[in-house]
N, C-alpha and C. Protein backbone atom coordinates (compact mmCIF):
# COMPACT_ATOMS: atom_id res chain seq x y z
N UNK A 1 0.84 -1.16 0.00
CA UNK A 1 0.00 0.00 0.00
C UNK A 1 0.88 1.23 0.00
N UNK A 2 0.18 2.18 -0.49
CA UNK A 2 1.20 3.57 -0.85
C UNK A 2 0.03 4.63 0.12
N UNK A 3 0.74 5.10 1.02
CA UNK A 3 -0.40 5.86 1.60
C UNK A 3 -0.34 7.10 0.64
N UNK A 4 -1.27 7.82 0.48
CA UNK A 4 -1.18 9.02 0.04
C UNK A 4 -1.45 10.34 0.90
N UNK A 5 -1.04 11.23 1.08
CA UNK A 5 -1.88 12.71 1.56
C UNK A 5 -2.64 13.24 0.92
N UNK A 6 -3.52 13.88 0.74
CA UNK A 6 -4.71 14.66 0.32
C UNK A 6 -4.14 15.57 -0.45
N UNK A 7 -3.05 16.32 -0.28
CA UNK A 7 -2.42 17.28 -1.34
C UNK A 7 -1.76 16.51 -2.50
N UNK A 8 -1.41 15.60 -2.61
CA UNK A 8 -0.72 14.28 -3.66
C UNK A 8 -1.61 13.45 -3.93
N UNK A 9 -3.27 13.47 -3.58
CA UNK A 9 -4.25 12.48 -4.69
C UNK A 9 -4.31 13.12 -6.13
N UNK A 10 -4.00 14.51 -6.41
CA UNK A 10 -4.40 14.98 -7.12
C UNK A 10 -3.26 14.70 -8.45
N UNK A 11 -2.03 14.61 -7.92
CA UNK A 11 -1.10 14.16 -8.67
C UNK A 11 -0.96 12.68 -9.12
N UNK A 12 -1.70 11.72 -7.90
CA UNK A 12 -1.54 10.49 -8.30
C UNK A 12 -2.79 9.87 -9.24
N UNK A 13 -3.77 11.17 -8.93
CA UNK A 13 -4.94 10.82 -9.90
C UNK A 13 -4.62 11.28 -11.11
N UNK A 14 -3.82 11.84 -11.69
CA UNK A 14 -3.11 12.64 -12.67
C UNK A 14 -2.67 11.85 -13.66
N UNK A 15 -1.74 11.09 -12.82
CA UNK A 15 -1.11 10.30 -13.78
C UNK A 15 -1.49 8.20 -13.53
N UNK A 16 -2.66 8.25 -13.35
CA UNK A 16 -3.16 6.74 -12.88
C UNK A 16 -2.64 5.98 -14.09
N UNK A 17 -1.77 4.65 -13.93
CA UNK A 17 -1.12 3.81 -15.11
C UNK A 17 -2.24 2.62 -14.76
N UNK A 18 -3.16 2.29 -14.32
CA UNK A 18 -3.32 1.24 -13.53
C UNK A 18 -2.23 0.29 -12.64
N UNK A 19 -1.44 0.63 -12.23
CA UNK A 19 -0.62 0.16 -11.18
C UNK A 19 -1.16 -0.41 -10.16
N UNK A 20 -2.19 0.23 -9.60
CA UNK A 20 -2.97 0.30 -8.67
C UNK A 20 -4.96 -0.48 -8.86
N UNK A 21 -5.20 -0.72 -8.35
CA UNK A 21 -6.40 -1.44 -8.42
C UNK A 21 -7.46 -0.78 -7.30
N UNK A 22 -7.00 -0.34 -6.34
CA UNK A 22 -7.86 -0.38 -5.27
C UNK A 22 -7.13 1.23 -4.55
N UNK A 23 -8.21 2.47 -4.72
CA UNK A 23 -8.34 3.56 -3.36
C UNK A 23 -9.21 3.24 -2.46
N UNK A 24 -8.57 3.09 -1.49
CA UNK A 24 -9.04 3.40 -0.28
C UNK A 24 -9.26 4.86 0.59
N UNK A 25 -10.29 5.30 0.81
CA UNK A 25 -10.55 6.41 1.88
C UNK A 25 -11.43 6.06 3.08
N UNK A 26 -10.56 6.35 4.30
CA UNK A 26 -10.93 5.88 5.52
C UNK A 26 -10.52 7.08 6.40
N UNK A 27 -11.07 7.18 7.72
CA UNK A 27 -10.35 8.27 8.37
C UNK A 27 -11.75 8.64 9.39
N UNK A 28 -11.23 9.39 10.44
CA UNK A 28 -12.50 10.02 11.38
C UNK A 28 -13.07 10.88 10.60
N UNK A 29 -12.49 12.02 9.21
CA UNK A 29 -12.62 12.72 8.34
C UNK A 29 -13.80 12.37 7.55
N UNK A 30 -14.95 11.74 7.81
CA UNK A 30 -15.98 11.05 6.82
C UNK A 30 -16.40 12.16 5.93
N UNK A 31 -16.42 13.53 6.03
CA UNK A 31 -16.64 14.03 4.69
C UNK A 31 -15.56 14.70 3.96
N UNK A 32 -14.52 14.46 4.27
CA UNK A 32 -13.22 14.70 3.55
C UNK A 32 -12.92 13.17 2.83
N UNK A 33 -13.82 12.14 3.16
CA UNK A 33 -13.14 10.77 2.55
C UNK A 33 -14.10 10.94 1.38
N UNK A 34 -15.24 11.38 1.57
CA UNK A 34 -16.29 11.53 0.03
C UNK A 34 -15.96 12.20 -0.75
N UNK A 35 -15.57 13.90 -0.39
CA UNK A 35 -14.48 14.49 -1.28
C UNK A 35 -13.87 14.25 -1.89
N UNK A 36 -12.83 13.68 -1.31
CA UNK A 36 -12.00 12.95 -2.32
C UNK A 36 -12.04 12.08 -3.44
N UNK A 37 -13.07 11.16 -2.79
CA UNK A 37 -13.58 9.77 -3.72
C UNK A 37 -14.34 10.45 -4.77
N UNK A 38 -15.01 11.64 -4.34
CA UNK A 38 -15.36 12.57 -6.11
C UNK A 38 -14.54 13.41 -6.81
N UNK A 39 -13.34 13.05 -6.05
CA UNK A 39 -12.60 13.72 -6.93
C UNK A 39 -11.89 12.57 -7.59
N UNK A 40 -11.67 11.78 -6.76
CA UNK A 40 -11.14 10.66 -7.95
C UNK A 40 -12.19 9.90 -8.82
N UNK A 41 -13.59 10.05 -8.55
CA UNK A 41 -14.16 9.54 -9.70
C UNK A 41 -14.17 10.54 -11.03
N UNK A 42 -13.99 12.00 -10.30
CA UNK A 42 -14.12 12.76 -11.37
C UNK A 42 -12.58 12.78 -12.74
N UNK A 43 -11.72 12.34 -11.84
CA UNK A 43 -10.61 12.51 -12.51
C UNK A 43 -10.53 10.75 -13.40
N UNK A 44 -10.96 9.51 -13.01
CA UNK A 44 -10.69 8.17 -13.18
C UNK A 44 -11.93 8.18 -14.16
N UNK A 45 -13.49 9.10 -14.29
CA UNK A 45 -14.45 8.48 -14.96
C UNK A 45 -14.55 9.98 -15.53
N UNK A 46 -15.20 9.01 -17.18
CA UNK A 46 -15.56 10.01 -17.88
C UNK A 46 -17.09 10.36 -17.48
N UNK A 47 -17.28 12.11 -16.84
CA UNK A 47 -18.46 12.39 -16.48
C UNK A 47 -19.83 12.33 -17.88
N UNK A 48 -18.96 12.54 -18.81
CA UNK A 48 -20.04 12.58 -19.67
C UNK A 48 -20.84 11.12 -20.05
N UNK A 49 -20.47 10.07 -19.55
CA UNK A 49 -20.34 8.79 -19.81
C UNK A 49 -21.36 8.26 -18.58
N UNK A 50 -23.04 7.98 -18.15
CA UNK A 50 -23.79 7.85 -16.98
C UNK A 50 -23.45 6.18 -16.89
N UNK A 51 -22.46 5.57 -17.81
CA UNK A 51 -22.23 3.84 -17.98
C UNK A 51 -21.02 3.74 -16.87
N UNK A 52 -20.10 4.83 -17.08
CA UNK A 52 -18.75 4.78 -16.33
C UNK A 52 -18.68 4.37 -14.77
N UNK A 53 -19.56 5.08 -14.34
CA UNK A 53 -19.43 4.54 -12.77
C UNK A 53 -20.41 3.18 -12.05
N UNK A 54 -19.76 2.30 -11.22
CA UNK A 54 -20.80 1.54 -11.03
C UNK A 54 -20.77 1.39 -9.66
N UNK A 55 -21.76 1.54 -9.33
CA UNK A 55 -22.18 1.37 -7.63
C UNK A 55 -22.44 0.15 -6.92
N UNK A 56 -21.96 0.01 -5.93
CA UNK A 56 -21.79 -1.20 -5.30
C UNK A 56 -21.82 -0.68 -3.60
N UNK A 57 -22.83 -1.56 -2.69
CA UNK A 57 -23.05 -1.50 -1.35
C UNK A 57 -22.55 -2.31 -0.62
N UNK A 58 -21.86 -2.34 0.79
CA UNK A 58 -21.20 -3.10 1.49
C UNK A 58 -22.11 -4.45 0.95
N UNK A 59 -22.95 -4.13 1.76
CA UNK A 59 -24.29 -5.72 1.70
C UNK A 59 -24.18 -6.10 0.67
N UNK A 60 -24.00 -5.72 -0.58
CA UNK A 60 -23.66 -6.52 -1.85
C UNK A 60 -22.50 -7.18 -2.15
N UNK A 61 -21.59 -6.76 -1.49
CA UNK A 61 -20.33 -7.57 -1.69
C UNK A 61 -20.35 -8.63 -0.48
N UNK A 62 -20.77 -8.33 0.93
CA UNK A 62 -20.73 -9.35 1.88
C UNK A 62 -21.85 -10.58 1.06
N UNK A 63 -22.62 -10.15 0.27
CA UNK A 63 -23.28 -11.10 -0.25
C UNK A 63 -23.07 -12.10 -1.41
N UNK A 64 -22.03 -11.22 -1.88
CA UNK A 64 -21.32 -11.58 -3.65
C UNK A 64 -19.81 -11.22 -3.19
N UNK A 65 -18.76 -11.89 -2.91
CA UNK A 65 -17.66 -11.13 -2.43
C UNK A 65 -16.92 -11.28 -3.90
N UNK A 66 -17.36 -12.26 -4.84
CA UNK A 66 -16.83 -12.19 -6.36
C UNK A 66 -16.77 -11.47 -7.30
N UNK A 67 -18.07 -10.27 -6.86
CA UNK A 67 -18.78 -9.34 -7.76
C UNK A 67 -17.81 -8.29 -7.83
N UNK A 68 -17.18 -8.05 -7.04
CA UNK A 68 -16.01 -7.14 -7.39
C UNK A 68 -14.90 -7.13 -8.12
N UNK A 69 -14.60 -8.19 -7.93
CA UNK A 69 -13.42 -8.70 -8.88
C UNK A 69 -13.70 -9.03 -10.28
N UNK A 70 -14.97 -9.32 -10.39
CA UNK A 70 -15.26 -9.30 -11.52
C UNK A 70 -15.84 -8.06 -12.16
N UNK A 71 -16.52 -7.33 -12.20
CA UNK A 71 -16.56 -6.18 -12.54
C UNK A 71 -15.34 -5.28 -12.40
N UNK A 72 -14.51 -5.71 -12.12
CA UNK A 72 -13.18 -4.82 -11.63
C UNK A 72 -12.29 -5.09 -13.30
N UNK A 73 -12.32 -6.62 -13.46
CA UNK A 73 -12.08 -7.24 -14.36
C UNK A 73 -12.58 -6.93 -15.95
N UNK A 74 -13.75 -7.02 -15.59
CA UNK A 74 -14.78 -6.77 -17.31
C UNK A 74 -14.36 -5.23 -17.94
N UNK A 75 -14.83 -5.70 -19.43
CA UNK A 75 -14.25 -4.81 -20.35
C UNK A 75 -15.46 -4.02 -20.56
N UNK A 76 -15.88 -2.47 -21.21
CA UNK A 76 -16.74 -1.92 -21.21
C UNK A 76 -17.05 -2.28 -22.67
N UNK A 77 -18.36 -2.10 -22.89
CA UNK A 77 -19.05 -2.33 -24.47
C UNK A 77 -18.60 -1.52 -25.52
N UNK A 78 -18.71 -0.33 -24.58
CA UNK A 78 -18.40 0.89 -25.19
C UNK A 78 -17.23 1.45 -25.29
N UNK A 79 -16.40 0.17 -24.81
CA UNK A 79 -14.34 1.20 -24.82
C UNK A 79 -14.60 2.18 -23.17
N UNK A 80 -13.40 2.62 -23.43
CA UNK A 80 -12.86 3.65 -22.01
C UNK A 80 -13.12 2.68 -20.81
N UNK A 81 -12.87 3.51 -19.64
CA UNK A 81 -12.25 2.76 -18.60
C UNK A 81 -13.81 3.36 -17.46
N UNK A 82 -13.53 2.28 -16.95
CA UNK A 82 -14.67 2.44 -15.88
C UNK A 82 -14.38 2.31 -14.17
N UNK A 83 -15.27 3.20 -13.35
CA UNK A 83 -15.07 3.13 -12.09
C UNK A 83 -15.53 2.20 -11.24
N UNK A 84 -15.58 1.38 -10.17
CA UNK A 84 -16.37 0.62 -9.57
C UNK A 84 -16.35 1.87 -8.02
N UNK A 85 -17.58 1.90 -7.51
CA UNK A 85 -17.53 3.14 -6.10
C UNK A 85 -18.03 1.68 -4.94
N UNK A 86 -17.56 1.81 -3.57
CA UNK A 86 -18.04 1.28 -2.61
C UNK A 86 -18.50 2.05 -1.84
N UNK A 87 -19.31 2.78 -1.12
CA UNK A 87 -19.73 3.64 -0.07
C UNK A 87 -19.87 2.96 1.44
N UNK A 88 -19.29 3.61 2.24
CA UNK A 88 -19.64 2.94 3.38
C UNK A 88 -18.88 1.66 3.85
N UNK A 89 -18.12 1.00 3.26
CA UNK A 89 -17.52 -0.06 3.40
C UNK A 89 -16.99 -0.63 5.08
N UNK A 90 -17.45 -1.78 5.05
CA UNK A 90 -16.93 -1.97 6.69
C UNK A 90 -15.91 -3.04 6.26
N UNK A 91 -15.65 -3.80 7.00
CA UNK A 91 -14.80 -5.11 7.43
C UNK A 91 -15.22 -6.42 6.63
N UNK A 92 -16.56 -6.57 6.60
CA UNK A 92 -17.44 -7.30 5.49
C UNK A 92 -17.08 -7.30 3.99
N UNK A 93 -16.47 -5.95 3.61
CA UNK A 93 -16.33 -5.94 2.38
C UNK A 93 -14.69 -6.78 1.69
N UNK A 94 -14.14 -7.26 3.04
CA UNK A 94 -12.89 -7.66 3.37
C UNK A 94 -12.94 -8.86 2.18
N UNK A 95 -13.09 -9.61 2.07
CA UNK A 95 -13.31 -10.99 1.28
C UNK A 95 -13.77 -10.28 -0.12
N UNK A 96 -14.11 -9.43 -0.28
CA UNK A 96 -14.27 -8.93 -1.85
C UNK A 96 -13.43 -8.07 -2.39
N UNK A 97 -12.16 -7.47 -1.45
CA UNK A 97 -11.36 -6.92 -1.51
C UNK A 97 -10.02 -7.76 -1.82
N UNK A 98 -10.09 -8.96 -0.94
CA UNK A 98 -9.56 -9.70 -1.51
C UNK A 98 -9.37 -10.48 -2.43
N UNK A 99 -10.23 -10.67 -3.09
CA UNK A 99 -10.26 -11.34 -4.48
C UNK A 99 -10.20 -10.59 -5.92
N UNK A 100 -10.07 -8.63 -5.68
CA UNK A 100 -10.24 -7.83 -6.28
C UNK A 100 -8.23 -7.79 -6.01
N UNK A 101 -7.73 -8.24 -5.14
CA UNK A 101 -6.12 -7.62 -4.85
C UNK A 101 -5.64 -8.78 -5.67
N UNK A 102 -6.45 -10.10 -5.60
CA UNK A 102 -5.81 -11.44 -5.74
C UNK A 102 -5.98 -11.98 -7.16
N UNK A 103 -6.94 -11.06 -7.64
CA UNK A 103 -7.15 -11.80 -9.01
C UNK A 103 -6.19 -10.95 -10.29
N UNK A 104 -6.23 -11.99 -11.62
CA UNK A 104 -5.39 -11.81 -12.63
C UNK A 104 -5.20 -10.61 -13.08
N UNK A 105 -6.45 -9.86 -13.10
CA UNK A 105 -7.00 -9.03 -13.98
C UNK A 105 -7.54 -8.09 -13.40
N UNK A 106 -7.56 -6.91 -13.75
CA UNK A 106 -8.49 -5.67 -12.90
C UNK A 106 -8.15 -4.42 -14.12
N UNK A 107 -8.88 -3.61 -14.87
CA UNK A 107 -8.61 -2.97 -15.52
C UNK A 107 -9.28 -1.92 -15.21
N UNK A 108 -10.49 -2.06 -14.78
CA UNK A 108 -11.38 -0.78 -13.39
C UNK A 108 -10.78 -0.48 -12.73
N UNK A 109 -10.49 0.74 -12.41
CA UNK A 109 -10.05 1.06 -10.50
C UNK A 109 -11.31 1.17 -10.15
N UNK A 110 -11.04 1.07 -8.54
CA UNK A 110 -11.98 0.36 -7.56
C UNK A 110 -11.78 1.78 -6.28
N UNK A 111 -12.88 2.01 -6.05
CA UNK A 111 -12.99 3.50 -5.64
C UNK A 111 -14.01 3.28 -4.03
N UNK A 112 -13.32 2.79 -2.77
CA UNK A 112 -13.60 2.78 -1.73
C UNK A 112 -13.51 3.62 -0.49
N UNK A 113 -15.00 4.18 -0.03
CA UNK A 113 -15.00 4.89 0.94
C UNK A 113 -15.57 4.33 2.13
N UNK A 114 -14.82 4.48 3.32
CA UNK A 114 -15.12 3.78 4.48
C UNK A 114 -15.26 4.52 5.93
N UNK A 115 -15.44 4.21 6.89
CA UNK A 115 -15.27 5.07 7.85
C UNK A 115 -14.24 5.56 8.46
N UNK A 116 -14.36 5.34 9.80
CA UNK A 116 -13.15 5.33 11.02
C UNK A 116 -12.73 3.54 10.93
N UNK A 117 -11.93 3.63 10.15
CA UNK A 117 -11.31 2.08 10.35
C UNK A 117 -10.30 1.37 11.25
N UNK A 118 -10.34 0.77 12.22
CA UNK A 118 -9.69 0.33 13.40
C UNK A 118 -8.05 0.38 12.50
N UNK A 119 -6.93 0.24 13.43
CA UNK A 119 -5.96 -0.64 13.16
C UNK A 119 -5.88 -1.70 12.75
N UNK A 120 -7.09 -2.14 13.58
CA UNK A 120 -7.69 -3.98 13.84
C UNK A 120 -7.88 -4.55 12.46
N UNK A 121 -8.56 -3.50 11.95
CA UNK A 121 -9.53 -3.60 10.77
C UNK A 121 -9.22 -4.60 10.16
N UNK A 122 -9.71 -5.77 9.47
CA UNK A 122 -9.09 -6.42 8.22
C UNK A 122 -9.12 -5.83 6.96
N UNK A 123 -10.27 -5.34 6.66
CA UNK A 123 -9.91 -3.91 5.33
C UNK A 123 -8.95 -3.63 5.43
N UNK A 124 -8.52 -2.37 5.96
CA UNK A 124 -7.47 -1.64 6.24
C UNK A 124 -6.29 -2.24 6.53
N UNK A 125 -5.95 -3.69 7.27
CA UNK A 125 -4.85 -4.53 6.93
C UNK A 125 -4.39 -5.03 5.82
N UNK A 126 -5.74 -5.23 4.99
CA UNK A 126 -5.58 -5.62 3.43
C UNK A 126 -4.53 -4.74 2.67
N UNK A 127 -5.39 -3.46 2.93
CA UNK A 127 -4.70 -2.70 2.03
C UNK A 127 -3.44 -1.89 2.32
N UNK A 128 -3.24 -2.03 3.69
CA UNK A 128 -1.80 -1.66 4.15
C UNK A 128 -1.23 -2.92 3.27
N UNK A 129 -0.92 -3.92 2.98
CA UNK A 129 -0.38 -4.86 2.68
C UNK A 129 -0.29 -5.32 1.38
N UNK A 130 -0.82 -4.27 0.70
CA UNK A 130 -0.63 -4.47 -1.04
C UNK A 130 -0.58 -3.54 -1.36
N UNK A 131 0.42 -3.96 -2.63
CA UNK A 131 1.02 -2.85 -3.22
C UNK A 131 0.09 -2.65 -4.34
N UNK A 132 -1.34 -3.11 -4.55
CA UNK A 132 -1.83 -2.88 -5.51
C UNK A 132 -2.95 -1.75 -5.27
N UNK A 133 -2.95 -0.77 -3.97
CA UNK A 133 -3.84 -0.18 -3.07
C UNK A 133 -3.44 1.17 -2.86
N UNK A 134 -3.79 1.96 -3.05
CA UNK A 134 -3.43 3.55 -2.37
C UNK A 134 -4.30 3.68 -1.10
N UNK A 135 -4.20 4.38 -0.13
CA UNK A 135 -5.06 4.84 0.83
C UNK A 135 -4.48 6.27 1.28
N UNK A 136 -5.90 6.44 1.57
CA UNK A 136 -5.41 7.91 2.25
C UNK A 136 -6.53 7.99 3.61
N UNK A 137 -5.75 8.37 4.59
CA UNK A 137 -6.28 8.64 5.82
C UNK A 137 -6.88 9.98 6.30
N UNK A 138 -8.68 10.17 6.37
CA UNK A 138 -8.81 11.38 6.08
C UNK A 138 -8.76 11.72 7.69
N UNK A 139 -8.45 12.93 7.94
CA UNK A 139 -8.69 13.58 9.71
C UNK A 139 -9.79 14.42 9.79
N UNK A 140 -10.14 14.88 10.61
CA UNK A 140 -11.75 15.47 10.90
C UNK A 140 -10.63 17.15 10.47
N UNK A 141 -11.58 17.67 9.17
CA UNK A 141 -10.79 19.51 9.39
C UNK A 141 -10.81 20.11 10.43
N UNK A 142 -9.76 21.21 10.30
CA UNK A 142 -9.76 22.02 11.38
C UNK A 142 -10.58 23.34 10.47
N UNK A 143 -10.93 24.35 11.63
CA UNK A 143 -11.15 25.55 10.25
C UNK A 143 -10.11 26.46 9.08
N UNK A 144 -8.65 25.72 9.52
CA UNK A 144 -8.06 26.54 8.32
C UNK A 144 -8.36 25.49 6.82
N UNK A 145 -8.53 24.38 7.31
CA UNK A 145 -8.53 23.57 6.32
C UNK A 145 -9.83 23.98 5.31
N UNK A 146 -10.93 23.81 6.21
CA UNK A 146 -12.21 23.84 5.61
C UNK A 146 -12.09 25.37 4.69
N UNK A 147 -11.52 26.44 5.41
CA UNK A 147 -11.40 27.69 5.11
C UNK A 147 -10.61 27.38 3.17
N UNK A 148 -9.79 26.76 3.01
CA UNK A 148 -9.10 26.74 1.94
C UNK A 148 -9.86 25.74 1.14
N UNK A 149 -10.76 24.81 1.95
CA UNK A 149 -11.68 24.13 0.95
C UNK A 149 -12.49 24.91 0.01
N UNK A 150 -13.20 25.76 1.05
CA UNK A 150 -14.36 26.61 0.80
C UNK A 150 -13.77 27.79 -0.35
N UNK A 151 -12.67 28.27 -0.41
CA UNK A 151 -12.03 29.26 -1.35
C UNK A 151 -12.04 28.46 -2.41
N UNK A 152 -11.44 27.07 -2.72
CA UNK A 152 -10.79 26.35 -3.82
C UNK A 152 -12.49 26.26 -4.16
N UNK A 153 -13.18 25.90 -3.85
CA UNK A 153 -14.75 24.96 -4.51
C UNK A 153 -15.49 26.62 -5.18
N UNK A 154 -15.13 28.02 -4.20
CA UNK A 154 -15.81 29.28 -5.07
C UNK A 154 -14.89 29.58 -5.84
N UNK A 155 -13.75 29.12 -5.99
CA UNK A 155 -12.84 29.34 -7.01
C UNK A 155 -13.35 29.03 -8.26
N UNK A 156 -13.37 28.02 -8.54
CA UNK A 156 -14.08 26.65 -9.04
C UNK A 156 -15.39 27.49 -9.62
N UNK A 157 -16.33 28.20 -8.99
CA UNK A 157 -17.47 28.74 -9.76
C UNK A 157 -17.54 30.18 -10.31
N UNK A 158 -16.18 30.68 -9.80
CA UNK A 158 -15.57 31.78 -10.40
C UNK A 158 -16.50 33.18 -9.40
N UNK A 159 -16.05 32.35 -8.07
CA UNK A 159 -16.66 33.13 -7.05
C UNK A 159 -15.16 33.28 -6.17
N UNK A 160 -15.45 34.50 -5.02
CA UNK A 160 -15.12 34.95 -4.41
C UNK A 160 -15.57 34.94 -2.54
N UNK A 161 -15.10 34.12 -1.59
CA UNK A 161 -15.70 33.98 -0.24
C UNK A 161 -15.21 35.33 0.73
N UNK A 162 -15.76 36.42 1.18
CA UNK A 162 -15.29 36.98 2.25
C UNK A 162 -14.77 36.27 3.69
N UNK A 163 -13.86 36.82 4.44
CA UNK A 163 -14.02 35.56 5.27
C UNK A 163 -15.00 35.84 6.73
N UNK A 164 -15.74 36.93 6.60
CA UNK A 164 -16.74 36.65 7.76
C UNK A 164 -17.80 35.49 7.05
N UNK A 165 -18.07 35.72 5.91
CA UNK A 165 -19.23 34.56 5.46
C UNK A 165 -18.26 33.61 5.36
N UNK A 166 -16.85 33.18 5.44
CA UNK A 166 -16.44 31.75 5.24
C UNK A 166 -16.69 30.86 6.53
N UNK A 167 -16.53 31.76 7.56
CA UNK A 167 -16.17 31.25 9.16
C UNK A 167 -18.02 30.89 9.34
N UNK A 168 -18.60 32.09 8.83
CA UNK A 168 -20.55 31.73 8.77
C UNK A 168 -20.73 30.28 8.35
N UNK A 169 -20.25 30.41 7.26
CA UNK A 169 -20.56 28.84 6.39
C UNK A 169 -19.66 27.42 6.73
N UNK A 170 -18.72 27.85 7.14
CA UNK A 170 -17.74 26.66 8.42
C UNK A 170 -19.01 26.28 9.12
N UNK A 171 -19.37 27.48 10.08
CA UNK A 171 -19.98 26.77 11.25
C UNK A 171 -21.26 26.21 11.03
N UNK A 172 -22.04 26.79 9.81
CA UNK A 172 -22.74 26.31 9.93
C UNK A 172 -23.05 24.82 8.96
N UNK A 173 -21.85 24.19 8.62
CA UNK A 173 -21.87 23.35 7.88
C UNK A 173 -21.13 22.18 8.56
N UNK A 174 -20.62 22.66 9.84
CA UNK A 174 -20.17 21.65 11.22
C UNK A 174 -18.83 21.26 10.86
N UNK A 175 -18.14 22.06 9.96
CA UNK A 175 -17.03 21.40 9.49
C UNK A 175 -16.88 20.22 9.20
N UNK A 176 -17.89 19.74 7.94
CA UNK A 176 -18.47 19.31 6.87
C UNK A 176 -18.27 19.75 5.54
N UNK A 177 -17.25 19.00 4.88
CA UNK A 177 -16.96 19.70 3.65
C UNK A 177 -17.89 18.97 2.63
N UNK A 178 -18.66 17.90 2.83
CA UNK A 178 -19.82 17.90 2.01
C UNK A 178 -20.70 18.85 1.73
C-alpha cells in the first residue's frame, strides 16, 4: 500500500497507469473521505459517460464477495475505462477486496470509501499490505482547512468567499466539507 496525503491524490490521480487497483478512503474525516472519492471519480471516470461509474453496497459484496473482482475485471461495451464506487464499506467488504487484490485481472479502478477504520480492521490490513492499493487517511478539518476548501470549490465557480461569510458557512456546515 502507498499511503497518500490529500495534497498528492491529485497528482496520483493525474497520472493513474493502472498500477494500482484499489483507493481506499478511511479516516475520522468522513466528509473529507467523500471528497475525495469525487474527486477521484471525477478525474478516473468520464463524467459525460452515466455507464462509467458503477455502484456497489457493502451488503452486496458481503453477499457476492466475487462481484467485485469481476466487474473490476470486465471490459466496457463501449471502450474507455470504468469506475467501480463502494460507499460505506466496513470489514465485510474484506473478502471482496480480496479477491479484487488477488485476481489476474483488474482494468477498473476500484474506488472505496469507508469510515473510522480500526488498526484492527481487516480492510485496512488488506490494504496496508498491497502494493496494488493507495489509501489515504482522512482527519476530521480544522477551520483553516475547511477555510481553503471553501475558497478552492468558489474558485471553481468563479466566485469569491469573504471571510466573515467563510467562518458563517464553516460553522454552519459543522465542518463538513460535504
Amino acid at each position: 500500500m502507498t499511503a497518500v496525503k490529500r495534497a498528492d491524490i491529485q497528482r496520483a490521480l493525474a497520472r493513474w497507469d493502472g498500477s494500482h487497483r484499489l483507493l481506499l478512503f478511511h479516516g475520522k474525516g468522513e466528509g473529507e473521505s467523500a471528497e475525495l472519492a469525487r474527486e477521484a471519480l471525477k478525474a478516473l471516470a468520464d463524467p459525460a459517460d452515466p455507464m462509467a461509474v458503477t455502484q456497489f453496497s457493502n451488503e452486496e459484496l458481503r453477499s457476492d464477495p466475487g462481484k467485485l473482482a469481476d466487474e473490476a475485471a470486465s471490459v466496457s461495451m463501449f471502450g474507455g475505462r470504468r469506475v467501480i464506487r463502494v460507499e460505506g464499506a466496513t470489514d465485510f467488504a474484506t473478502p471482496a477486496v480480496k479477491l479484487l487484490l488477488e485476481s489476474a485481472a483488474a482494468g477498473n479502478p476500484v474506488v472505496i470509501v469507508a469510515g473510522d477504520l480500526s488498526r484492527t480492521s481487516s480492510l485496512r490490513a488488506l490494504a496496508d499490505q498491497s502494493p496494488l492499493a493507495l489509501a489515504v487517511l482522512s482527519y476530521e478539518p480544522d477551520a483553516r482547512s475547511m477555510a481553503a476548501l471553501l475558497a478552492d470549490r468558489a474558485r471553481e465557480q468563479g466566485l469569491r468567499v469573504e471571510q466573515a461569510a467563510a467562518r458563517r458557512l464553516i460553522a454552519l456546515s459543522d465542518n463538513d466539507p460535504r
